[in-house]
Protein backbone atom coordinates (compact mmCIF):
# COMPACT_ATOMS: atom_id res chain seq x y z
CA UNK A 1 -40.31 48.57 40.83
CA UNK A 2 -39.00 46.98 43.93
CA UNK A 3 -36.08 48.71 43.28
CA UNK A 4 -37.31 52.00 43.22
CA UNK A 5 -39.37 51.77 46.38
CA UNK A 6 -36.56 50.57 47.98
CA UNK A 7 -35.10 54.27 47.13
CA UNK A 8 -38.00 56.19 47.38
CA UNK A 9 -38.25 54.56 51.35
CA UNK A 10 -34.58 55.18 52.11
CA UNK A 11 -34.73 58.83 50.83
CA UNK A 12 -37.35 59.84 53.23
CA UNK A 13 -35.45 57.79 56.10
CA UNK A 14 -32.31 60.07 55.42
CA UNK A 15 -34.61 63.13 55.56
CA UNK A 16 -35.99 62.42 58.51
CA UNK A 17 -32.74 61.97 60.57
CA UNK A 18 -30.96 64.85 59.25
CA UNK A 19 -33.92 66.95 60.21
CA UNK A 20 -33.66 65.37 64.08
CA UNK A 21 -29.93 65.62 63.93
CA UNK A 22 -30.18 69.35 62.65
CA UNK A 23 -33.32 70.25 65.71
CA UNK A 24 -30.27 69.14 68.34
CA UNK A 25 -27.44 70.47 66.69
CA UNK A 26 -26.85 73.69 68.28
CA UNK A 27 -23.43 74.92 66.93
CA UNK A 28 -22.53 77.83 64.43
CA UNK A 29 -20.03 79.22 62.53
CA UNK A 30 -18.83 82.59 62.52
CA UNK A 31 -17.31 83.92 59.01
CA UNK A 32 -14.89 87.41 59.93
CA UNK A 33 -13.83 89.31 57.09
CA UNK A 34 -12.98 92.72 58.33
CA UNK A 35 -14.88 94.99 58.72
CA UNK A 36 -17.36 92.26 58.74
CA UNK A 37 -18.30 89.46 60.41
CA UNK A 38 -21.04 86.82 59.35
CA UNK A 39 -22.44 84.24 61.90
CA UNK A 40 -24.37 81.25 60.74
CA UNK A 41 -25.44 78.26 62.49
CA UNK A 42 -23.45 74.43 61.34
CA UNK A 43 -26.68 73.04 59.51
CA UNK A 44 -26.64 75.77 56.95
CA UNK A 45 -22.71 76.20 56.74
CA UNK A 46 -22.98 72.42 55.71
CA UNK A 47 -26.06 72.89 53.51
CA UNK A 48 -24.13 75.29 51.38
CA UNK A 49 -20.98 73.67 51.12
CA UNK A 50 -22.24 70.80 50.03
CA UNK A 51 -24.45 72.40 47.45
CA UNK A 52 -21.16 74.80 46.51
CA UNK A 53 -19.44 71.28 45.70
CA UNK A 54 -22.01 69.97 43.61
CA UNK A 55 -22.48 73.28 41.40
CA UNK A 56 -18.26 73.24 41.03
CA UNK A 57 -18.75 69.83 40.18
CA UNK A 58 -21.46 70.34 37.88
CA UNK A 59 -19.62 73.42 36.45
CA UNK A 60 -16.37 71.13 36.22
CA UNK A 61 -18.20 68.42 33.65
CA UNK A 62 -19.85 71.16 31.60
CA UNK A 63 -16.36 72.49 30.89
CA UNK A 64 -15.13 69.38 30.52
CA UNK A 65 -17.49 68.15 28.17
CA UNK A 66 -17.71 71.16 26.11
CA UNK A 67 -13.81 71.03 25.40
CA UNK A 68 -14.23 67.18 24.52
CA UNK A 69 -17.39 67.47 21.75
CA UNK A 70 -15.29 68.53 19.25
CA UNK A 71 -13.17 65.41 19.70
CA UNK A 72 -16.39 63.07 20.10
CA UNK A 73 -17.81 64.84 16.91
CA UNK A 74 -14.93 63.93 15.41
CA UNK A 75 -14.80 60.00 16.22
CA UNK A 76 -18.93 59.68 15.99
CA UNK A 77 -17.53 60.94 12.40
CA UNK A 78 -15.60 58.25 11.66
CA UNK A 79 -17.52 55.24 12.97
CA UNK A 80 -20.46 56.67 11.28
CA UNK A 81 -17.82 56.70 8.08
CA UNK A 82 -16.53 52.65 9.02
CA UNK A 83 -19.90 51.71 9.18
CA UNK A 84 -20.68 53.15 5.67
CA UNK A 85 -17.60 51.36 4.67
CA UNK A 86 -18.26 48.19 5.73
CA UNK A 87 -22.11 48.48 4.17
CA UNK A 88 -20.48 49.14 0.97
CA UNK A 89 -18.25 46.02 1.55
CA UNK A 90 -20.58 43.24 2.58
CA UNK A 91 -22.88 44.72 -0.25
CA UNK A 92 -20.19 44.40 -2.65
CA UNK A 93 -19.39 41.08 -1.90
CA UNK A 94 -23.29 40.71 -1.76
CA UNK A 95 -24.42 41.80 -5.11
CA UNK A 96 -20.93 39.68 -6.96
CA UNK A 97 -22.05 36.62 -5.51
CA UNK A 98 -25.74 37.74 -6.62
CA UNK A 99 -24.24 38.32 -10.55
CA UNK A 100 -24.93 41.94 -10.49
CA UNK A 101 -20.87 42.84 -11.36
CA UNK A 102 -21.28 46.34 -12.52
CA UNK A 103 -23.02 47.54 -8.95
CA UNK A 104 -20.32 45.08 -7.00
CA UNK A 105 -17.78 47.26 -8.57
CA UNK A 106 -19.38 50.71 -7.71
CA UNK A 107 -19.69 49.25 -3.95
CA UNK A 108 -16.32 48.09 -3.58
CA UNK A 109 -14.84 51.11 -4.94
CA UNK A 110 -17.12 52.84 -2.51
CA UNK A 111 -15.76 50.60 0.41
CA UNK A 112 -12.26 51.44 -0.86
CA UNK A 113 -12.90 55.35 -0.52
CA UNK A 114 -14.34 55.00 2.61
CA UNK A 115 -11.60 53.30 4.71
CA UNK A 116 -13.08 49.81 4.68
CA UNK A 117 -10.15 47.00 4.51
CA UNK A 118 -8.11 48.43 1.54
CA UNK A 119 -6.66 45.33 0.29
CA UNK A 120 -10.05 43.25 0.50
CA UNK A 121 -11.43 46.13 -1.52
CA UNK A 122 -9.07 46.61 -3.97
CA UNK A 123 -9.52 42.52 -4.71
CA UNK A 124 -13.28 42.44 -4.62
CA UNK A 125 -13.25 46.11 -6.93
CA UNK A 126 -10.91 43.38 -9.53
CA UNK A 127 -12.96 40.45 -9.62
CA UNK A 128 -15.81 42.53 -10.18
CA UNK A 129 -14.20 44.44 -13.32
CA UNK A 130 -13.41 40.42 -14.59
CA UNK A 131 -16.44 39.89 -14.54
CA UNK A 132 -17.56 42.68 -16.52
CA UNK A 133 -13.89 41.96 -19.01
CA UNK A 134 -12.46 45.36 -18.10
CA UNK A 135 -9.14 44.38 -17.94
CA UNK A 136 -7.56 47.17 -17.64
CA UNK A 137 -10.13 48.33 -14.69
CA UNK A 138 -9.12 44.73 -13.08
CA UNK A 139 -5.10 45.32 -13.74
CA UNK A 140 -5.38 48.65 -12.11
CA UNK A 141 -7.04 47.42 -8.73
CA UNK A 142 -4.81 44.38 -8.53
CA UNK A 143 -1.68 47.17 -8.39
CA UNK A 144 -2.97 48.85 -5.73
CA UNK A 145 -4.41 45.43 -4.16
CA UNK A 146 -0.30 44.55 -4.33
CA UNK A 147 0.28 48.11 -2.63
CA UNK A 148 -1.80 45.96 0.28
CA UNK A 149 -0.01 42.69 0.29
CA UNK A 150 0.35 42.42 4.35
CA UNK A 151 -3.28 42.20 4.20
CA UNK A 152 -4.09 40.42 1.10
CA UNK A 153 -0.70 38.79 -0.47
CA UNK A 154 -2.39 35.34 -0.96
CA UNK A 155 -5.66 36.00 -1.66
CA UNK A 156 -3.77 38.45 -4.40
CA UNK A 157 -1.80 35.59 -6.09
CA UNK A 158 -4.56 33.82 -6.19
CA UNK A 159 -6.40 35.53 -7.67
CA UNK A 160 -3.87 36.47 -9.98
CA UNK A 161 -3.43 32.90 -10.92
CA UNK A 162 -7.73 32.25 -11.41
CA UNK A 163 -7.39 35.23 -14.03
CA UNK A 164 -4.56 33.91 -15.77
CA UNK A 165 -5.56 30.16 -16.30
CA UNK A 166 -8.82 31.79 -17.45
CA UNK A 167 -7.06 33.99 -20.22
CA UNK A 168 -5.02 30.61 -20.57
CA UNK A 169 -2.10 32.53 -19.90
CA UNK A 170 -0.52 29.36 -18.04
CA UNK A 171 3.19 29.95 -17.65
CA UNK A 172 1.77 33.24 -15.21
CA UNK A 173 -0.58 31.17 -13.27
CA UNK A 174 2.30 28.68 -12.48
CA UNK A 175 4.51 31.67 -11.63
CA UNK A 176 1.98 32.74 -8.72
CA UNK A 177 0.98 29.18 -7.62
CA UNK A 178 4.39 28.64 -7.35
CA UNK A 179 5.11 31.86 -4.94
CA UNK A 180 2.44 30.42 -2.79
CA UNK A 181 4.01 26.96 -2.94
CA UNK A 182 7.16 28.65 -1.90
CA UNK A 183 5.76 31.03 0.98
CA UNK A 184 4.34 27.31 2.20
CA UNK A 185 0.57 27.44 0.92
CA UNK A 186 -0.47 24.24 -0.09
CA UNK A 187 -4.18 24.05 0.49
CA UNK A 188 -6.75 22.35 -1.61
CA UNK A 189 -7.41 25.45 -3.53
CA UNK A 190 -4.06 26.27 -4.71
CA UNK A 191 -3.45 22.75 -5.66
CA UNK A 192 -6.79 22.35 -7.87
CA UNK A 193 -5.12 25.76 -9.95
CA UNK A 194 -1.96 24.18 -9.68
CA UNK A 195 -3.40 21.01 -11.49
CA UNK A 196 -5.29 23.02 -13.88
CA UNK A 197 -2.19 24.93 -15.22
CA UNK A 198 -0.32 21.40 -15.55
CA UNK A 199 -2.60 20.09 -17.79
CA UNK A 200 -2.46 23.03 -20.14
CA UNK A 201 1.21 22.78 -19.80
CA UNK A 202 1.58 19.46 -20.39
CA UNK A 203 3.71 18.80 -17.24
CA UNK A 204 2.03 15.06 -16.89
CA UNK A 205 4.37 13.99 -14.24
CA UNK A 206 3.35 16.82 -11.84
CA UNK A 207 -0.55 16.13 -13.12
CA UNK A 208 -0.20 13.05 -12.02
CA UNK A 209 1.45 14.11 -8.53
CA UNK A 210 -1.18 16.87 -7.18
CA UNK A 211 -4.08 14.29 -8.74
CA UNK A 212 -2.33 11.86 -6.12
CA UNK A 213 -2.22 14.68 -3.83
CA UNK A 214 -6.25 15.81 -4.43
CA UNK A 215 -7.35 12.39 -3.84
CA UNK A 216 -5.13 12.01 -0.72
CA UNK A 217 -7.06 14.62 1.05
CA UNK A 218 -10.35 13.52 -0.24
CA UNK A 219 -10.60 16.92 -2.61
CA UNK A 220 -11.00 14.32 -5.24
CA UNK A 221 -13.23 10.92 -5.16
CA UNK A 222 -10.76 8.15 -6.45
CA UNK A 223 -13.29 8.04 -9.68
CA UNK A 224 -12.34 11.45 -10.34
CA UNK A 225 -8.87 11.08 -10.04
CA UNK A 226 -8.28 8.08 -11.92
CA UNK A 227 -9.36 9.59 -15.35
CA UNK A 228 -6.61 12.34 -14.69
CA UNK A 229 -3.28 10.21 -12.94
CA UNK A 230 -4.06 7.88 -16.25
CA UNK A 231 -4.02 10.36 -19.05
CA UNK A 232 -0.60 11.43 -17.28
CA UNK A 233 1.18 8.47 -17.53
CA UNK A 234 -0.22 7.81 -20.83
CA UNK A 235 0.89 11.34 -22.51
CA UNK A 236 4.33 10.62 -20.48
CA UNK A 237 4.53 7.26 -22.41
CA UNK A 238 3.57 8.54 -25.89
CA UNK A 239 6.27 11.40 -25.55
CA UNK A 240 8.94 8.63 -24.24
CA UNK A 241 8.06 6.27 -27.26
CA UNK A 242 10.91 4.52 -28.49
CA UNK A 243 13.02 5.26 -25.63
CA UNK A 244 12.60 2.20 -23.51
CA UNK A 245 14.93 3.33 -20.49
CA UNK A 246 12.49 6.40 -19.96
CA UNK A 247 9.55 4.56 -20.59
CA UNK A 248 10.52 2.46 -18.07
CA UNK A 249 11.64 5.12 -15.15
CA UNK A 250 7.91 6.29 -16.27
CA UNK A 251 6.42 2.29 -15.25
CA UNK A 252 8.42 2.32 -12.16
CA UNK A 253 6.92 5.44 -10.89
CA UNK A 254 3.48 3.85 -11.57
CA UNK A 255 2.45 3.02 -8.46
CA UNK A 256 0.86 -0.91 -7.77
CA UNK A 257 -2.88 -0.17 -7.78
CA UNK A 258 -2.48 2.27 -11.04
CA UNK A 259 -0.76 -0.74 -12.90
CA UNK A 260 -4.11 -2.43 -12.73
CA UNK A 261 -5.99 0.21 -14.26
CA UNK A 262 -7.05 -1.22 -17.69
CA UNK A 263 -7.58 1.77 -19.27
CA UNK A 264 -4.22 2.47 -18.42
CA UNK A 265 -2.54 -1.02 -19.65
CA UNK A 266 -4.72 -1.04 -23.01
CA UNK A 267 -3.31 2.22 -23.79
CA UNK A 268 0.30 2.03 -22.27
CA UNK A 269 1.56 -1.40 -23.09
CA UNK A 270 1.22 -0.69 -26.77
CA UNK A 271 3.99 1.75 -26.66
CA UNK A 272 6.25 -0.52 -24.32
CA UNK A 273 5.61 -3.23 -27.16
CA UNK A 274 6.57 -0.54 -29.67
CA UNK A 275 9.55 0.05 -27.72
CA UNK A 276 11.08 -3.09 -27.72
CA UNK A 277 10.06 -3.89 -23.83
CA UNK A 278 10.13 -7.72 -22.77
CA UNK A 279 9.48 -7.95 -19.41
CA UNK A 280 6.81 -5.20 -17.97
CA UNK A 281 4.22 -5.48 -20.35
CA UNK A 282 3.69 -9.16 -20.28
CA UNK A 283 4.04 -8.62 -16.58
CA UNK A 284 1.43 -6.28 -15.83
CA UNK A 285 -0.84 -7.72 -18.28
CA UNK A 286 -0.55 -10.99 -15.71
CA UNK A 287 -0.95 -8.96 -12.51
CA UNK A 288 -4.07 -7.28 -14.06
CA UNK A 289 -5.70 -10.53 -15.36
CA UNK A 290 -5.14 -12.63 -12.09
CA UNK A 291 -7.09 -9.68 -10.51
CA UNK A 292 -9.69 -9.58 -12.97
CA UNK A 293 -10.35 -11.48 -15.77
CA UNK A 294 -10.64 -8.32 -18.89
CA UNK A 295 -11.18 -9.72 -22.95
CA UNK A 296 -9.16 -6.69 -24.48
CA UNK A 297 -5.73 -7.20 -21.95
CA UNK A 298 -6.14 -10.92 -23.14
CA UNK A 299 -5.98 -9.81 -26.72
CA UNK A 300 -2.92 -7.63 -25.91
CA UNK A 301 -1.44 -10.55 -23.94
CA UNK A 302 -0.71 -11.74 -27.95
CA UNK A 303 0.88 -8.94 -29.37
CA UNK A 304 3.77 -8.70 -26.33
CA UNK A 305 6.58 -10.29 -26.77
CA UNK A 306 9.24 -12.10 -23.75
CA UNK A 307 12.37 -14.00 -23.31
CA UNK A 308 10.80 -17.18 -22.52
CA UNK A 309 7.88 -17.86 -25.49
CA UNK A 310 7.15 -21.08 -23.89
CA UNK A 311 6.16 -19.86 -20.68
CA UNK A 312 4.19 -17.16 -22.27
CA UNK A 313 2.34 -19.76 -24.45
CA UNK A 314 1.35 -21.95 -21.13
CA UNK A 315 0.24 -19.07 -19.13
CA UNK A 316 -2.35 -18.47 -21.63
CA UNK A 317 -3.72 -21.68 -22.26
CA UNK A 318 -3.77 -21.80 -18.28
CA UNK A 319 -6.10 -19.04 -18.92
CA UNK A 320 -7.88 -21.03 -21.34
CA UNK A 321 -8.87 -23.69 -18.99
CA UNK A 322 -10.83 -21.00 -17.08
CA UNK A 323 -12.01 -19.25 -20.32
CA UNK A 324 -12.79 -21.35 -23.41
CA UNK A 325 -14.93 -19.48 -25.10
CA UNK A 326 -12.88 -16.50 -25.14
CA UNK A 327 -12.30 -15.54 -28.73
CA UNK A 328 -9.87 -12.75 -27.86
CA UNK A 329 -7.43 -15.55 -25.95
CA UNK A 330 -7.96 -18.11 -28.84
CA UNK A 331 -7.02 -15.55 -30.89
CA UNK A 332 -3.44 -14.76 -28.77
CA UNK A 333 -2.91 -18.15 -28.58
CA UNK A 334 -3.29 -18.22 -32.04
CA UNK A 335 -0.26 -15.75 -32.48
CA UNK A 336 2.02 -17.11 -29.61
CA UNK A 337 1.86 -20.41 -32.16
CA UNK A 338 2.27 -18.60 -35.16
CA UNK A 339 5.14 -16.96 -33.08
CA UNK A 340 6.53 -20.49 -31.83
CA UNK A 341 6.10 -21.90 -35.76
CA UNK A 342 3.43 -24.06 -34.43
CA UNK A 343 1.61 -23.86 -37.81
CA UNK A 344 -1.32 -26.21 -36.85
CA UNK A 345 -2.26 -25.25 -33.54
CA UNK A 346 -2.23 -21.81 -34.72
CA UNK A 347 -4.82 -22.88 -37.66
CA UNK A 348 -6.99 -24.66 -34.96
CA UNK A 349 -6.89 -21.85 -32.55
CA UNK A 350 -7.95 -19.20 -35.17
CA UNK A 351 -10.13 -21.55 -36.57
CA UNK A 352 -12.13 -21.98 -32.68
CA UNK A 353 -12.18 -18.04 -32.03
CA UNK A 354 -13.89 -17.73 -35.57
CA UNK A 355 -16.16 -19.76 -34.68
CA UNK A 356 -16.98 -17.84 -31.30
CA UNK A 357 -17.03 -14.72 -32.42
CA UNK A 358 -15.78 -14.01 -36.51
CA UNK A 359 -13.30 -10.89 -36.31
CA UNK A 360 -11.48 -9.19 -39.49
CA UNK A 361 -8.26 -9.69 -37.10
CA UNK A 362 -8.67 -13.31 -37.06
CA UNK A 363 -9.49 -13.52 -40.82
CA UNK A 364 -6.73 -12.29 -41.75
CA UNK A 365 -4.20 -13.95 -39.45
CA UNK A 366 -6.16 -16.99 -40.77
CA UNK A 367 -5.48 -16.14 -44.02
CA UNK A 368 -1.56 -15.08 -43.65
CA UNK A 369 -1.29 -18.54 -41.87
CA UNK A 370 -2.97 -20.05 -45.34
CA UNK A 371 -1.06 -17.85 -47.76
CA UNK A 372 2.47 -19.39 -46.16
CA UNK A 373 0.89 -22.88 -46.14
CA UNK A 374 0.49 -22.64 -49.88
CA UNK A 375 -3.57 -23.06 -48.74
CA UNK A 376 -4.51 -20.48 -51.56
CA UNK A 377 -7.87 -20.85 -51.09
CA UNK A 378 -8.14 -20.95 -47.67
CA UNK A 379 -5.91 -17.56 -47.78
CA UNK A 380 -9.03 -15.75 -50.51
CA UNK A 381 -11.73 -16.82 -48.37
CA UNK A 382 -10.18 -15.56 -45.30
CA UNK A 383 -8.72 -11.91 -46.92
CA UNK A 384 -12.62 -11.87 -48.00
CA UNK A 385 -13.91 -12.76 -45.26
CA UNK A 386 -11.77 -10.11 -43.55
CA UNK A 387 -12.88 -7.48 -46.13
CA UNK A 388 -16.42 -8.15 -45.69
CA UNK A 389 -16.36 -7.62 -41.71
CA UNK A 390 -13.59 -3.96 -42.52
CA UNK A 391 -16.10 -2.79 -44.90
């Protein structure tokens, strides 16, 4: 408002002193154009050249603009056409997340016809048809999505790879996650495919790897991990039984904290035993139990066996001293005597954990022990006994 008085005042101001300058300004102009001659005074000579320039001015911008609106036509054209294009591509993305694949589809194709980002299309257009099991609609928009691959070449593989671990086609998906391994693409969501497509491969080793990997960079809680890095050394260990140099590559690549995983031992050091291994079974069933004391590795403990029986035998009752009631130990120390041909400490040991807790394991060590002692009796009730708690 302020503004616009300001004008309105400076307007008239102007006005005024080109009408005093005019009243004193007393020269003319004289036009000859034989045979005539035109005199005029200076005020109007500069009236209508000044109102000449403004019509050719004028008259200049009509032209102009009137040779440009076919061009402008043109381009309001086109962004009207981008803007459809990118409404059919946010509501195509829209209406997938949403569940509603059939009208994502329609929209993305849409997008795709109308110049929106062709690549970005092409992929939404193929999850879409996924999710509606067209396959061959989805194979078709992922060829010309790879037509597009300086726009979309990861997203592409990736996507690639989601579809093929989902038809369980897993030798593809590892092609593809391995391209983007190679082009350097190593993020969190490539490595969570990768680790899906190991598992169905049964490449433990590298299970075991991006698991480590995942819970490096916190895309896995340590509790989520664990189940996975054990069930890969264990399936690495059942395939390398009986081959006790492998087996024990495998152990070496165990790392320190994973040896103490119980789950892991209970399962593991079975197949070392089976194996013929003296040294890291024993040894990580130590480790483990001078950590934390755990019934079932103390049972194990019994059925390993190491170059020095002796020491073996004191280390457990060591353990005793701290566990007496433990029928599991009793029952180890039990064997390490039957092991050492120390007939009647064995009888007294299986004779304690029976009376702790009465186990068809002991019974019938009990009753082997009885059978050899010529203790025929002793040997029937046991094998009963034994029978009674199988049954």
């Amino acid at each position: 408002m302020v503004r616009a008085l300001f004008w309105l005042v400076a307007l008239f101001t102007a006005a005024v002193a080109i009408t005093l300058l005019s009243r004193y300004n007393q020269a003319y102009a004289l036009l000859v154009w034989p045979p005539w001659r035109i005199q005029i005074s200076a005020n109007l000579l500069i009236v209508l050249s000044l109102a000449g320039f403004a019509l050719l001015y004028f008259l200049t911008r009509l032209v102009s603009q009137a040779l440009t609106l076919p061009v402008e036509v043109q381009a309001w054209r086109k962004r009207r056409q981008a803007e459809a294009a990118y409404r059919y591509l946010t509501d195509a993305q829209r209406l997938y997340l949403e569940g509603r694949a059939g009208q994502a589809f329609k929209h993305a194709e849409s997008a795709y016809e109308n110049g929106a980002p062709q690549g970005l299309s092409a992929l939404i257009a193929a999850r879409a048809a996924h999710a509606m099991r067209e396959q061959e609609r989805r194979d078709h928009w992922l060829t010309i999505a790879r037509d597009h691959d300086k726009e979309v070449r990861m997203s592409r593989l990736m996507l690639e790879a989601e579809f093929a671990i989902a038809e369980r086609r897993f030798d593809d998906a590892a092609a593809r996650l391995d391209e983007l391994r190679n082009a350097g693409h190593r993020h969190i969501a490539v490595l969570r495919l990768a680790l899906q497509a190991e598992q169905a491969r049964g490449r433990w080793h590298e299970v075991a790897r991006i698991a480590r990997q995942l819970r490096k960079v916190k895309a896995l809680s340590a509790e989520q991990a664990a189940p996975l890095v054990r069930r890969a050394h264990i399936e690495q260990m059942r395939e390398a039984e009986g081959e006790l140099e492998q087996m024990q590559r495998i152990w070496n690549n165990i790392t320190t904290e994973e040896k103490r995983d119980v789950g892991l031992l209970l399962r593991v050091v079975p197949y070392l035993v089976a194996s013929g291994d003296l040294v890291l079974g024993p040894q990580a069933i130590e480790d483990a139990l001078e950590q934390e004391w755990e019934p079932e590795l103390a049972v194990l403990y019994g059925r390993c066996r190491t170059l020095d029986l002796h020491r073996q035998l004191v280390t457990a009752e060591g353990w005793l001293k701290q566990h007496p009631d433990d029928a599991g130990l009793l029952l180890t120390l039990a064997r390490l005597c039957l092991r050492g041909q120390l007939w009647g400490k064995a009888q007294s040991y299986l004779e304690a954990s029976l009376s702790i807790t009465p186990t068809r394991a002991a019974h019938l060590e009990l009753a082997k022990l009885a059978e050899s002692l010529g203790k025929h009796e002793l040997a029937q009730g046991s094998f009963r006994a034994a029978a009674e708690l199988g049954a």
